[in-house]
Structures are given as structure tokens and as C-alpha cells.
Protein backbone atom coordinates (compact mmCIF):
# COMPACT_ATOMS: atom_id res chain seq x y z
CA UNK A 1 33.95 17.27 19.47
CA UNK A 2 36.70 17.59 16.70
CA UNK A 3 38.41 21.06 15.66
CA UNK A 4 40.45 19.82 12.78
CA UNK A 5 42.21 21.72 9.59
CA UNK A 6 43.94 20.59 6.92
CA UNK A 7 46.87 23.04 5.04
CA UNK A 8 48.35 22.17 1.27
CA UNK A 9 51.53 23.39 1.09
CA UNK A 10 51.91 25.91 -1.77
CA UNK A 11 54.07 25.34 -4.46
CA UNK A 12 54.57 21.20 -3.27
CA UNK A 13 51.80 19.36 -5.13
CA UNK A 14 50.72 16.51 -2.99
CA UNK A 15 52.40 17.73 0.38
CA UNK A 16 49.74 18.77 3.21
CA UNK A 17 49.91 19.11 7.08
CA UNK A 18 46.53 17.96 8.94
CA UNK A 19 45.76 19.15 12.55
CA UNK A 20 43.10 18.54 15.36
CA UNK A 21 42.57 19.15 18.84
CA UNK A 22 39.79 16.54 20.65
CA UNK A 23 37.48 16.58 23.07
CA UNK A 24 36.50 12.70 24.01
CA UNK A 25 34.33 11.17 26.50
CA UNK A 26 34.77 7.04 27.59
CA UNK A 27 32.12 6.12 29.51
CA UNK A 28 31.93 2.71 31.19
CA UNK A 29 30.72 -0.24 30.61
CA UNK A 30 27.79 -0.90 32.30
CA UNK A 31 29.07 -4.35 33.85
CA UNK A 32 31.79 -2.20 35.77
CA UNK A 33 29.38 -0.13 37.25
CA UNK A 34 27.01 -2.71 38.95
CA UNK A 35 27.77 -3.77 42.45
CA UNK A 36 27.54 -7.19 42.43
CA UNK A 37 29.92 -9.54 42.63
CA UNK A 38 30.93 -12.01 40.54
CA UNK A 39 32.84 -15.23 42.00
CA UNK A 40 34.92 -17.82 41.64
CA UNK A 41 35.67 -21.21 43.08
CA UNK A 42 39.43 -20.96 43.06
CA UNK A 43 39.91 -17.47 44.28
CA UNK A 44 43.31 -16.30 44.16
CA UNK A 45 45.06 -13.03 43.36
CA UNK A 46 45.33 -14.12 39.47
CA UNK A 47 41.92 -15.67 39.38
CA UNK A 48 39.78 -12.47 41.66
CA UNK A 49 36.36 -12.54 41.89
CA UNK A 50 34.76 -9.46 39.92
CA UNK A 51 33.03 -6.67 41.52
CA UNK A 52 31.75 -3.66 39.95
CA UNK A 53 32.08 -0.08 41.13
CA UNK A 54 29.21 1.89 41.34
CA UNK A 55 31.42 5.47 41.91
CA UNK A 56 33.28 4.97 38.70
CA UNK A 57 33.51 8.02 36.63
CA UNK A 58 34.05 8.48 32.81
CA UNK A 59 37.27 9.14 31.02
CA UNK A 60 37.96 12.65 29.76
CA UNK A 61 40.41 13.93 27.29
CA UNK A 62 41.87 16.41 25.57
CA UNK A 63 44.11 15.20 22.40
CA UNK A 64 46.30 16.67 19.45
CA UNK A 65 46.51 14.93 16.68
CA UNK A 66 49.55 16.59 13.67
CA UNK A 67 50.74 14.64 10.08
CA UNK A 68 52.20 15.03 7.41
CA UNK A 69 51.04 13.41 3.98
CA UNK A 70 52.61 13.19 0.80
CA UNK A 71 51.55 11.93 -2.44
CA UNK A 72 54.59 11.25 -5.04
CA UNK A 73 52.45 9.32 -7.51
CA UNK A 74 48.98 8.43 -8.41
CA UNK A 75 47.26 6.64 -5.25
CA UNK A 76 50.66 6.35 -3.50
CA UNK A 77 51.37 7.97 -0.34
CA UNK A 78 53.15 8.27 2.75
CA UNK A 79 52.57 9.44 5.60
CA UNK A 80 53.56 10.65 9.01
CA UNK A 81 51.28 10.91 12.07
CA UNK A 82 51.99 11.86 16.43
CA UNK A 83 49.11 11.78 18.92
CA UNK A 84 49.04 13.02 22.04
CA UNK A 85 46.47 12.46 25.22
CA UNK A 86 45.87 13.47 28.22
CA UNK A 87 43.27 11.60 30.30
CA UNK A 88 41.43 12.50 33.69
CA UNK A 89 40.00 9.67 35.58
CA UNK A 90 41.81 6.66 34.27
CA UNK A 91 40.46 3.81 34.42
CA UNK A 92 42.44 0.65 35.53
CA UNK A 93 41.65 -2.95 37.29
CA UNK A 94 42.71 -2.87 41.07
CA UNK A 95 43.43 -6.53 42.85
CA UNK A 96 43.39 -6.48 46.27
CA UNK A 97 42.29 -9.13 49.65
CA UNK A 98 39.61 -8.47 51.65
CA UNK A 99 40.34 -10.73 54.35
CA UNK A 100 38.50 -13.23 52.87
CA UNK A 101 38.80 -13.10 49.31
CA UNK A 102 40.97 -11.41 46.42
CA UNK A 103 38.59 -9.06 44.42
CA UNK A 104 38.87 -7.54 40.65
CA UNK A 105 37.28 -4.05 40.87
CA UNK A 106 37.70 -0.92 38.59
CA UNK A 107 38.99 2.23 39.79
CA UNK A 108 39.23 5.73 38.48
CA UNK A 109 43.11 6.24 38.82
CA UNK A 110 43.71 9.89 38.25
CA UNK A 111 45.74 10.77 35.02
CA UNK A 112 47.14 9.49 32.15
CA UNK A 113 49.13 10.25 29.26
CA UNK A 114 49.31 8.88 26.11
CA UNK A 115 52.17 10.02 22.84
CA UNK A 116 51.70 7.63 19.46
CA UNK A 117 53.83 7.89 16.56
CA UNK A 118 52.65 5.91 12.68
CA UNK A 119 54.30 5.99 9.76
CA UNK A 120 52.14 4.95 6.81
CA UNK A 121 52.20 4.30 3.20
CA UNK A 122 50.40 2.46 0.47
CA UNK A 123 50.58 2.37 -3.75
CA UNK A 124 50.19 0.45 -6.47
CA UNK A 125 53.14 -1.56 -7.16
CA UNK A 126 53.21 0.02 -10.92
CA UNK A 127 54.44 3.10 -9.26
CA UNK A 128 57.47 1.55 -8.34
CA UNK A 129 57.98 -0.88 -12.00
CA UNK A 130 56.23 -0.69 -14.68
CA UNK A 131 55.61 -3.52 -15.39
CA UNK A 132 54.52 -5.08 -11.89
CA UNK A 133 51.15 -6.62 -11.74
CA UNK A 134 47.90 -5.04 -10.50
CA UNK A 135 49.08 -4.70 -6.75
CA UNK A 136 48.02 -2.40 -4.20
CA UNK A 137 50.44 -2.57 -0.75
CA UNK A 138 50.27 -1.16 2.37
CA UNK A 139 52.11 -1.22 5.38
CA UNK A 140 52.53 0.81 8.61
CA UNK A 141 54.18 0.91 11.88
CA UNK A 142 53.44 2.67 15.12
CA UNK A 143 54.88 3.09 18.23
CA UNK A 144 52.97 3.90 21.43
CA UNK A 145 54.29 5.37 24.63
CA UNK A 146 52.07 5.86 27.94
CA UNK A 147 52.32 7.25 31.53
CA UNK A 148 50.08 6.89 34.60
CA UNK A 149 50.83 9.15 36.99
CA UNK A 150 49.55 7.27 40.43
CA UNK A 151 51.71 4.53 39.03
CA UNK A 152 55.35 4.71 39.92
CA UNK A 153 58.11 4.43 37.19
CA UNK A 154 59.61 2.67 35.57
CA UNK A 155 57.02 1.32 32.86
CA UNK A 156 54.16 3.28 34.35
CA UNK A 157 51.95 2.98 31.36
CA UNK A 158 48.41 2.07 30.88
CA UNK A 159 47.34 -1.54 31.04
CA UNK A 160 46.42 -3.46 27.56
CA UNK A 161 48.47 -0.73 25.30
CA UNK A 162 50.17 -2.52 23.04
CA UNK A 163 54.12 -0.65 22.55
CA UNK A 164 54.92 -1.29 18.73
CA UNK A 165 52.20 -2.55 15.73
CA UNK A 166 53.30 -2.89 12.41
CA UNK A 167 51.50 -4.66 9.00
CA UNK A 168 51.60 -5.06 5.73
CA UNK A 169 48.73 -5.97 3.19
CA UNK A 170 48.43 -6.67 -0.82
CA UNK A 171 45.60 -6.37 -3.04
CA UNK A 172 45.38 -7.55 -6.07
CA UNK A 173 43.04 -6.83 -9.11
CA UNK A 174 42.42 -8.88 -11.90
CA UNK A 175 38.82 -8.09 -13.93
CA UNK A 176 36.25 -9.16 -11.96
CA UNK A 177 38.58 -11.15 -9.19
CA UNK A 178 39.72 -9.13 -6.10
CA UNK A 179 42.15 -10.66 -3.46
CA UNK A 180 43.55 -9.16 -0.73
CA UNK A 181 45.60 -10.52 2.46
């Protein structure tokens, strides 16, 4: 479930503040659950032979999401976004030997935390001159910070998450011909 609201700023045409508060649910994937193992002929701790774990719980969390969003021309905007998540059960890839073998399992590995920050913005390129061609651009960057807590610090954060993203895109519009990159 989402509880969100959005609030226009009185008296600031184009200026609003959005809000929400989540409730999300990750179950997983049904390979990770069965028990079987997987193998491989040259077992070693970066090439472990996969074995699913029947005990594995789903993820919960609770999130807030806040922005800010401003419109200073006719489809142009910008925009300012911050996450935050806290997850119970965790879910991250364990290596360890058996005595025999190295084995790939998931575990449930208590909490997590998770803080984003995006800056946004896209417009026509006539907003900014006249007499620009029919181009649409958008970029964006966003920055991602993340804490386990059964992990010890430093860089305790969540496998996969990728720190920094940015991109940029054009559109252009010409009668019938669309291009975009």
C-alpha cells in the first residue's frame, strides 16, 4: 500500500511538494527457495555451487518518499526527490565451505537501510531560445546511500546498489518523424 498527497503551494504557480509513506513486500524468487543444489565443476569460493534456502523469508519495508517540483515554463520542469527505506529481512548471497565444497546460498540478513537523492529536469529546448529546434531534453542524477546492519562498516551497504546514476536524453519532433536517444 501507498498513502501519498500532493500540496500546490499557494500563491507560486507551478511549485508543489509530493509526499508518501510505503508499505512494500519482496518476496523471493522461487529458485532461491528450492533446496537443491546446483554445481559446478570448478568449485571455488568465486565460482560456488548454488543452493537454495528453503527458510528464506520476504523483504518488508516501510519507506518515505518527499519532492519538490517546479514548473517555470510550458512542459519544463525540475525537480527534487529523497527516499528513504528501511528493510527487515534482507536478503543477501552468503559464500561459505562446507568441508567439501564452497556453496552460494541466500540468507535473510536482518536490516537494511536505504537514503536516495534525484534531481530531475526536462523541457523543450524553445524554453531556453527561441529559436532552437523541436527538442525535448532530459537529464537526471541520483545518488544512493545504503547500510546493512549485520555488516560491519565501512561500506556496509547492500550488494548490487549502484552509488551515483546520471543521463541525459533528446527527442526530437519533426511532422510525422520522431527520434529520440
Amino acid at each position: 500500500p501507498v498513502l501519498q498527497t500532493l500540496y500546490k503551494i499557494p500563491g507560486r504557480k507551478g511549485d508543489q511538494l509530493r509526499f508518501a509513506v510505503t508499505r512494500t513486500y519482496k518476496a523471493p524468487e522461487l529458485h532461491m527457495l528450492l533446496p537443491h543444489r546446483q554445481t559446478w565443476e570448478n568449485n571455488s569460493a568465486t565460482e560456488a555451487d548454488f543452493q537454495g534456502n528453503p527458510d528464506l523469508k520476504p523483504e518488508l519495508a516501510w519507506g518515505i518518499d518527499a519532492g519538490y517540483e517546479h514548473y517555470w515554463a510550458e512542459n519544463a520542469m525540475v525537480s527534487l526527490n529523497a527516499s528513504l527505506r528501511r528493510i527487515e529481512d534482507y536478503t543477501s548471497n552468503r559464500i561459505y565451505f562446507d568441508g567439501y565444497r564452497w556453496i552460494f546460498t541466500p540468507v535473510n540478513d536482518g536490516r537494511a537501510e536505504t537514503r536516495s537523492l534525484e534531481l530531475e529536469t526536462k523541457f523543450p529546448l524553445k524554453s531556453l531560445f527561441a529559436q532552437a529546434p523541436e527538442i525535448d531534453v532530459r537529464a537526471g542524477v541520483s545518488r544512493h546511500w545504503s547500510r546493512v546492519e549485520s555488516v560491519p562498516g565501512p561500506d556496509n551497504r547492500l550488494e548490487r546498489q549502484t552509488p551515483l546514476s546520471a543521463n541525459v536524453g533528446l527527442d526530437y519532433k519533426a511532422g510525422r518523424l520522431a527520434l529520440g536517444g
